[in-house]
PDB file of N, CA and C in Angstrom:
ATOM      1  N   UNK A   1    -110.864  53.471  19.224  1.00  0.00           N
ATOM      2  CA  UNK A   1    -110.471  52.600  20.298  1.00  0.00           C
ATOM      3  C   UNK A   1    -111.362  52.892  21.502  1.00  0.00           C
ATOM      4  N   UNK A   2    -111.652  51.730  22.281  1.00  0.00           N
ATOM      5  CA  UNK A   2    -112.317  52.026  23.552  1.00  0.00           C
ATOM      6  C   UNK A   2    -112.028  52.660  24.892  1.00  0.00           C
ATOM      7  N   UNK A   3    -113.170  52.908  25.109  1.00  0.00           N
ATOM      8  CA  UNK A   3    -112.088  53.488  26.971  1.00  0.00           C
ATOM      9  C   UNK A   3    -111.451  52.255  27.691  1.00  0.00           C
ATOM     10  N   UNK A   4    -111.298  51.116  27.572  1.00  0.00           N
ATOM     11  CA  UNK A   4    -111.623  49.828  28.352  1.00  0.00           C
ATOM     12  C   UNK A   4    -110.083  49.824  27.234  1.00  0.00           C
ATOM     13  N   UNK A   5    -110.159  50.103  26.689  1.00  0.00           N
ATOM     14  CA  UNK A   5    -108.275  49.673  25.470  1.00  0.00           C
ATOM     15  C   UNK A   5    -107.145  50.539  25.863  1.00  0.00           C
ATOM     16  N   UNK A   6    -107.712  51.827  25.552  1.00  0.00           N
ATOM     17  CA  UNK A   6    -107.007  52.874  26.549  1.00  0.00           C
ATOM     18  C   UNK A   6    -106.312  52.955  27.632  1.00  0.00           C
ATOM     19  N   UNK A   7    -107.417  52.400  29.128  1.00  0.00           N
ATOM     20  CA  UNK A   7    -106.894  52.013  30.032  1.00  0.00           C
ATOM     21  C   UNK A   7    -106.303  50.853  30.246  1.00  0.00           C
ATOM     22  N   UNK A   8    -106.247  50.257  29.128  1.00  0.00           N
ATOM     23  CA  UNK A   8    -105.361  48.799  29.561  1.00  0.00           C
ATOM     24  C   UNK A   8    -104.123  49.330  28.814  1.00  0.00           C
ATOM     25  N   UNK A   9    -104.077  49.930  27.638  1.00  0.00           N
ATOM     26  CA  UNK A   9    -102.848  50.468  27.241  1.00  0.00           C
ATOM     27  C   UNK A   9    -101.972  51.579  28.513  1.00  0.00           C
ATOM     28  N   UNK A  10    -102.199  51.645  28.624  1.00  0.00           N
ATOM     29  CA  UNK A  10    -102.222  52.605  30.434  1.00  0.00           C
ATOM     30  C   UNK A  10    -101.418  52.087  30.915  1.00  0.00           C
ATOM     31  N   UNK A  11    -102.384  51.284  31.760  1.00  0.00           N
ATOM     32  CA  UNK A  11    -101.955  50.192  32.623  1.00  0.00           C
ATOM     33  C   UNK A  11    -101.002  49.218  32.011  1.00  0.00           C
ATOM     34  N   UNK A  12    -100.785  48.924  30.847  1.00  0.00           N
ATOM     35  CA  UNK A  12     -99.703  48.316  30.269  1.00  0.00           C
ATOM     36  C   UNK A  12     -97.728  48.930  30.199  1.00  0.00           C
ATOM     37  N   UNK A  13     -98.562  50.485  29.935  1.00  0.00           N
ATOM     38  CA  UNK A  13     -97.251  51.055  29.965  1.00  0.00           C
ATOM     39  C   UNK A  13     -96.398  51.478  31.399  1.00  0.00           C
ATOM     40  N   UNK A  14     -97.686  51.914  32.532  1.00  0.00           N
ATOM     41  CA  UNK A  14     -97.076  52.592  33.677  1.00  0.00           C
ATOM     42  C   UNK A  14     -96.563  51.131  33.961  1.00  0.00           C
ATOM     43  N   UNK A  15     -96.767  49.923  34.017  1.00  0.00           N
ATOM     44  CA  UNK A  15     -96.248  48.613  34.512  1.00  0.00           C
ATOM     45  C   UNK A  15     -94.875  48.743  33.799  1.00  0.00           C
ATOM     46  N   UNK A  16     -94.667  48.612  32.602  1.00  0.00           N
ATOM     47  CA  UNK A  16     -92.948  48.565  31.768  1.00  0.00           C
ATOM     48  C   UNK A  16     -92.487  49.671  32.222  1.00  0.00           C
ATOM     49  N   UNK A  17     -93.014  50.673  32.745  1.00  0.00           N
ATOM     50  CA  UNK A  17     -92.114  51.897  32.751  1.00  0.00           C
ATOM     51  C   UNK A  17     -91.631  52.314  34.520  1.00  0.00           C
ATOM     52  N   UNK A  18     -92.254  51.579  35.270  1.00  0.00           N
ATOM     53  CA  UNK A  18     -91.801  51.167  36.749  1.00  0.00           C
ATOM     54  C   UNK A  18     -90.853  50.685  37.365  1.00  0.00           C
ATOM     55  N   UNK A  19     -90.542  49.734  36.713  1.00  0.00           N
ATOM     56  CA  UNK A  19     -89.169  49.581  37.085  1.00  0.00           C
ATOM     57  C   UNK A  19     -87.850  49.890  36.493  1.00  0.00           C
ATOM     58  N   UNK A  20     -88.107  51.118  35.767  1.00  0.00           N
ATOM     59  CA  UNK A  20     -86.970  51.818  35.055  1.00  0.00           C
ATOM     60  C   UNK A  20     -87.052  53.115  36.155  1.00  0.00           C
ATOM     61  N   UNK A  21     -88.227  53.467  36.678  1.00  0.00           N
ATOM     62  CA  UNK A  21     -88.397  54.737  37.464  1.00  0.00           C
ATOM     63  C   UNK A  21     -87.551  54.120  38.976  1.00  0.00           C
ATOM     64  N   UNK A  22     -87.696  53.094  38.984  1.00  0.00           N
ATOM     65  CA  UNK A  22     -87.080  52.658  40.399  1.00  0.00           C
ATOM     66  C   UNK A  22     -85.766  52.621  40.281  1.00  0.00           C
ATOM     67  N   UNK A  23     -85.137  51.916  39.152  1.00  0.00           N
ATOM     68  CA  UNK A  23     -83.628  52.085  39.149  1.00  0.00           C
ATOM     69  C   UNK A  23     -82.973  53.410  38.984  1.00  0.00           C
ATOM     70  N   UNK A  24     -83.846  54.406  37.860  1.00  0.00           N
ATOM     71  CA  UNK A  24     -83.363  55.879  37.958  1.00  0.00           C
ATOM     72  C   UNK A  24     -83.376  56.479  39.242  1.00  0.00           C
ATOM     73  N   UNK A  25     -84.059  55.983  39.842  1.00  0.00           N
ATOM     74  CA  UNK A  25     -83.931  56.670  41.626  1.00  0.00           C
ATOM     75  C   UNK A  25     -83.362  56.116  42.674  1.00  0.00           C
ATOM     76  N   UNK A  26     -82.545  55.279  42.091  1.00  0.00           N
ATOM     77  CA  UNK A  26     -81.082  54.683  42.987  1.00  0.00           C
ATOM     78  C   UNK A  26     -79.937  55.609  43.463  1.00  0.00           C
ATOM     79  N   UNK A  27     -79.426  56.029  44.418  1.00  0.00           N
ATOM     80  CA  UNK A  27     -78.077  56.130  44.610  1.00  0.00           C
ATOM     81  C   UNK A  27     -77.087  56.010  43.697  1.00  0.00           C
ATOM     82  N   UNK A  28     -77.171  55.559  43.010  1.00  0.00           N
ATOM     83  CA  UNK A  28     -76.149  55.069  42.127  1.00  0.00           C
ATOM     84  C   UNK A  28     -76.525  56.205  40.838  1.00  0.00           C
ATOM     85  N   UNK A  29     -77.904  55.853  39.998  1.00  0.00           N
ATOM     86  CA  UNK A  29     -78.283  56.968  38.941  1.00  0.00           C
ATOM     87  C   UNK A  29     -77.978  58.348  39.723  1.00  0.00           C
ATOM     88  N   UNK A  30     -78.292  58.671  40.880  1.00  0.00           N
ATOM     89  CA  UNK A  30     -77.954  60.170  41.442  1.00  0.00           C
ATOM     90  C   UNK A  30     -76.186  60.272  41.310  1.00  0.00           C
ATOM     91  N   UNK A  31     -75.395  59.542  41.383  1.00  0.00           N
ATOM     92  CA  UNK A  31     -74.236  59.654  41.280  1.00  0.00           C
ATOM     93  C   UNK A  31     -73.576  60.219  40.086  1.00  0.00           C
ATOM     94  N   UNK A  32     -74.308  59.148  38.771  1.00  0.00           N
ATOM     95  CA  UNK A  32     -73.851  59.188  37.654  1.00  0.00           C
ATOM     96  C   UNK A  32     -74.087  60.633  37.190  1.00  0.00           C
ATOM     97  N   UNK A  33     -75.142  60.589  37.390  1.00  0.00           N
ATOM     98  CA  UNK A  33     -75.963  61.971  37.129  1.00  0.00           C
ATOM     99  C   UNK A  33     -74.950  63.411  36.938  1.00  0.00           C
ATOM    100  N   UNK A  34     -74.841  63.291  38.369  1.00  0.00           N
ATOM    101  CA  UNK A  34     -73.741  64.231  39.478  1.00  0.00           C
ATOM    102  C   UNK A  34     -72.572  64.370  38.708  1.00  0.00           C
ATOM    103  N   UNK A  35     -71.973  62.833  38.071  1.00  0.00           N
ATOM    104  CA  UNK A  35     -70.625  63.032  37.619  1.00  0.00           C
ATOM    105  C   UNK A  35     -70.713  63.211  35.872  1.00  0.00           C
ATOM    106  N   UNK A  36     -71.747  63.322  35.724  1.00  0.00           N
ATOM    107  CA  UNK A  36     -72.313  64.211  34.038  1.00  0.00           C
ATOM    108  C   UNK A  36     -72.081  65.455  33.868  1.00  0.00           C
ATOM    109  N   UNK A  37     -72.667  65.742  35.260  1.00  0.00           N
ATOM    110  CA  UNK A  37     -72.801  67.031  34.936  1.00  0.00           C
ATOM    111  C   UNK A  37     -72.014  68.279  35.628  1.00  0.00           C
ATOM    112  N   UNK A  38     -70.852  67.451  36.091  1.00  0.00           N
ATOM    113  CA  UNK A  38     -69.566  68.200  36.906  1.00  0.00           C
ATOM    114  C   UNK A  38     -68.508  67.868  35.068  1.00  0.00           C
ATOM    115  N   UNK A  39     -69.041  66.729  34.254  1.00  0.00           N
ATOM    116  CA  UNK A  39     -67.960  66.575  33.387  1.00  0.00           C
ATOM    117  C   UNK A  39     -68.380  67.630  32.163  1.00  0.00           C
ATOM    118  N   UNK A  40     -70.166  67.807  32.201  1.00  0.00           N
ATOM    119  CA  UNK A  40     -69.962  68.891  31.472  1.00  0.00           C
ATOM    120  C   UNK A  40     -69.599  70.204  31.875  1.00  0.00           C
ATOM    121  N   UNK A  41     -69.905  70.531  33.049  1.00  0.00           N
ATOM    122  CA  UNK A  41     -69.519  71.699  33.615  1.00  0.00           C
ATOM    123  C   UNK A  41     -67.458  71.895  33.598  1.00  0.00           C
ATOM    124  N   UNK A  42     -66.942  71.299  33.437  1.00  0.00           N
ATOM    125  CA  UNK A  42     -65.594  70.968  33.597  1.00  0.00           C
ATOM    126  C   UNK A  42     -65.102  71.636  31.987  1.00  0.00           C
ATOM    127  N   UNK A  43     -65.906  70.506  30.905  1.00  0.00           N
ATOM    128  CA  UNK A  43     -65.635  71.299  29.743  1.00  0.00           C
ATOM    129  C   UNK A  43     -66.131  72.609  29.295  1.00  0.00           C
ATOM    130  N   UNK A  44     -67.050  72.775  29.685  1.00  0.00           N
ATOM    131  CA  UNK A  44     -67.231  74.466  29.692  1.00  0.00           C
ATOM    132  C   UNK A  44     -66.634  75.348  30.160  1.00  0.00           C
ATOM    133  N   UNK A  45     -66.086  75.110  30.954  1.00  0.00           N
ATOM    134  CA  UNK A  45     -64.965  75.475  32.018  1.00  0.00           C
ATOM    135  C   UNK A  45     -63.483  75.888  31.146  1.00  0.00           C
ATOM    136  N   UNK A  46     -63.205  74.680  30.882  1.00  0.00           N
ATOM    137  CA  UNK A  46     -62.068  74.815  29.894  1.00  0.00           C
ATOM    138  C   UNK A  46     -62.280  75.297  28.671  1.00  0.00           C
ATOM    139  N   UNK A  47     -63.750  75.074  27.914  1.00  0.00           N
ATOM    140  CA  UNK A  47     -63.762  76.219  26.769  1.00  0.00           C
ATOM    141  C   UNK A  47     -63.660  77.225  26.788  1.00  0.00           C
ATOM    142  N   UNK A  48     -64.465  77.684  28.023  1.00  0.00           N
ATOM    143  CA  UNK A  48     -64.491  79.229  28.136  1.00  0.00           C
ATOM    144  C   UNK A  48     -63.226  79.630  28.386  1.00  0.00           C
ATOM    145  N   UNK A  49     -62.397  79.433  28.817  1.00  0.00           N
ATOM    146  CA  UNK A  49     -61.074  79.436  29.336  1.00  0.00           C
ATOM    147  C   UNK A  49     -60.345  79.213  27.634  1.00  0.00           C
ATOM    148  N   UNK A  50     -60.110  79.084  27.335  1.00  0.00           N
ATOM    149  CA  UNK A  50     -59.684  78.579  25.857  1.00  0.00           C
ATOM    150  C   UNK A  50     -59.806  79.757  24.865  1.00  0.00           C
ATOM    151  N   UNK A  51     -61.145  79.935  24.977  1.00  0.00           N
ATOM    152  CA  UNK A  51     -61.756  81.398  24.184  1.00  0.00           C
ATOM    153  C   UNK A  51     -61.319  82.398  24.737  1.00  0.00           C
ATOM    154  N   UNK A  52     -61.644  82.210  26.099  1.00  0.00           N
ATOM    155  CA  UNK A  52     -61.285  84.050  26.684  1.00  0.00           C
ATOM    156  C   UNK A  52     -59.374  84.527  26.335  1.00  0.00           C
ATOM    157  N   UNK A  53     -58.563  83.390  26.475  1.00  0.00           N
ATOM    158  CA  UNK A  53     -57.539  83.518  26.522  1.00  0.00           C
ATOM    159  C   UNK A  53     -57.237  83.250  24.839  1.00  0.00           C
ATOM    160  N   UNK A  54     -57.983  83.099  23.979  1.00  0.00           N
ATOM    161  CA  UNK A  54     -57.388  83.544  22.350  1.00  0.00           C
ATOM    162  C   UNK A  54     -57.937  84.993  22.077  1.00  0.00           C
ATOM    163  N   UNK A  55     -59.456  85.586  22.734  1.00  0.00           N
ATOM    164  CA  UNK A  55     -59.563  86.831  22.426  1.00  0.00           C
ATOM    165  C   UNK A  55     -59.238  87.629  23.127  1.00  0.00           C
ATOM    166  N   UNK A  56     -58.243  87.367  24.428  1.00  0.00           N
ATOM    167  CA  UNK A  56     -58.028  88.477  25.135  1.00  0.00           C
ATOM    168  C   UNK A  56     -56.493  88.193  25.339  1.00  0.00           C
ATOM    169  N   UNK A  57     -55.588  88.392  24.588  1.00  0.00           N
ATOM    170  CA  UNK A  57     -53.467  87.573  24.939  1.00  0.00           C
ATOM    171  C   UNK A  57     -53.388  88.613  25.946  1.00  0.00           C
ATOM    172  N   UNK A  58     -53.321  88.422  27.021  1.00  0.00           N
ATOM    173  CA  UNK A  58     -52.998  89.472  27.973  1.00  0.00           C
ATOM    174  C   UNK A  58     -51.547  88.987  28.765  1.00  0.00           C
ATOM    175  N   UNK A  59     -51.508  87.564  28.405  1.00  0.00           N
ATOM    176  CA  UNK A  59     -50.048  86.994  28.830  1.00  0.00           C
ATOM    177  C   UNK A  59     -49.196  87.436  27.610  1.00  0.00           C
ATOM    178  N   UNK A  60     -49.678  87.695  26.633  1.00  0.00           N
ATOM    179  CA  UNK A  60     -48.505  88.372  25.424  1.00  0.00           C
ATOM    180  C   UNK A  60     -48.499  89.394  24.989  1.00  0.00           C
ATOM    181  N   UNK A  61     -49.467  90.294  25.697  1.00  0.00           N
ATOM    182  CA  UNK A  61     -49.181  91.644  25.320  1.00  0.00           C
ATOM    183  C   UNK A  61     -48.654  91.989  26.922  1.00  0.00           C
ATOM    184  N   UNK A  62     -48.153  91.640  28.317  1.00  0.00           N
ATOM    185  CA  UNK A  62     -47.950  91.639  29.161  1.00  0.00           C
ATOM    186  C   UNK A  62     -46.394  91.339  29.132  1.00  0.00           C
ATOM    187  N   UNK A  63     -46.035  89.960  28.210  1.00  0.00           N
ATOM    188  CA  UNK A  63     -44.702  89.734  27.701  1.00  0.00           C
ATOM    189  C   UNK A  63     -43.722  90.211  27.147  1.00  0.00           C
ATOM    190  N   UNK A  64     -44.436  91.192  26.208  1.00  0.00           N
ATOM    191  CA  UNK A  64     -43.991  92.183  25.473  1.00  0.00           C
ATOM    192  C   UNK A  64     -43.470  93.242  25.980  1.00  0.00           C
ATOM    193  N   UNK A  65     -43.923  93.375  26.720  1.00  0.00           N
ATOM    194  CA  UNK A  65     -43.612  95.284  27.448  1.00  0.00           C
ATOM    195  C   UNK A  65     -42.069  94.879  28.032  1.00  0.00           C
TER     196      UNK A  65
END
């Protein structure tokens, strides 16, 4: 392929791929974003929480006594 194909393949793609870069940098994509990654942080949250409290019964060996 030529240099002259290349750069039009180039220039073909940064054009389709421009106005996807503009909407990802909306207010709005920063939001979604934000609320991704508070929802994964949330379930990790509760896994870890889940796990720690099946390998550690400290509310039932606390119950017990």
């Amino acid at each position: 392929m030529s240099k002259r194909a290349w750069v039009t393949r180039l220039a073909r793609l940064t054009m389709s791929l421009a106005p996807g870069a503009a909407v990802l940098g909306t207010s709005c994509a920063y939001d979604v974003r934000k609320s991704l990654v508070k929802a994964g942080l949330d379930f990790v949250h509760g896994a870890a929480g889940d796990i720690l409290a099946a390998a550690f019964p400290v509310a039932d060996v606390l119950a017990s006594k």
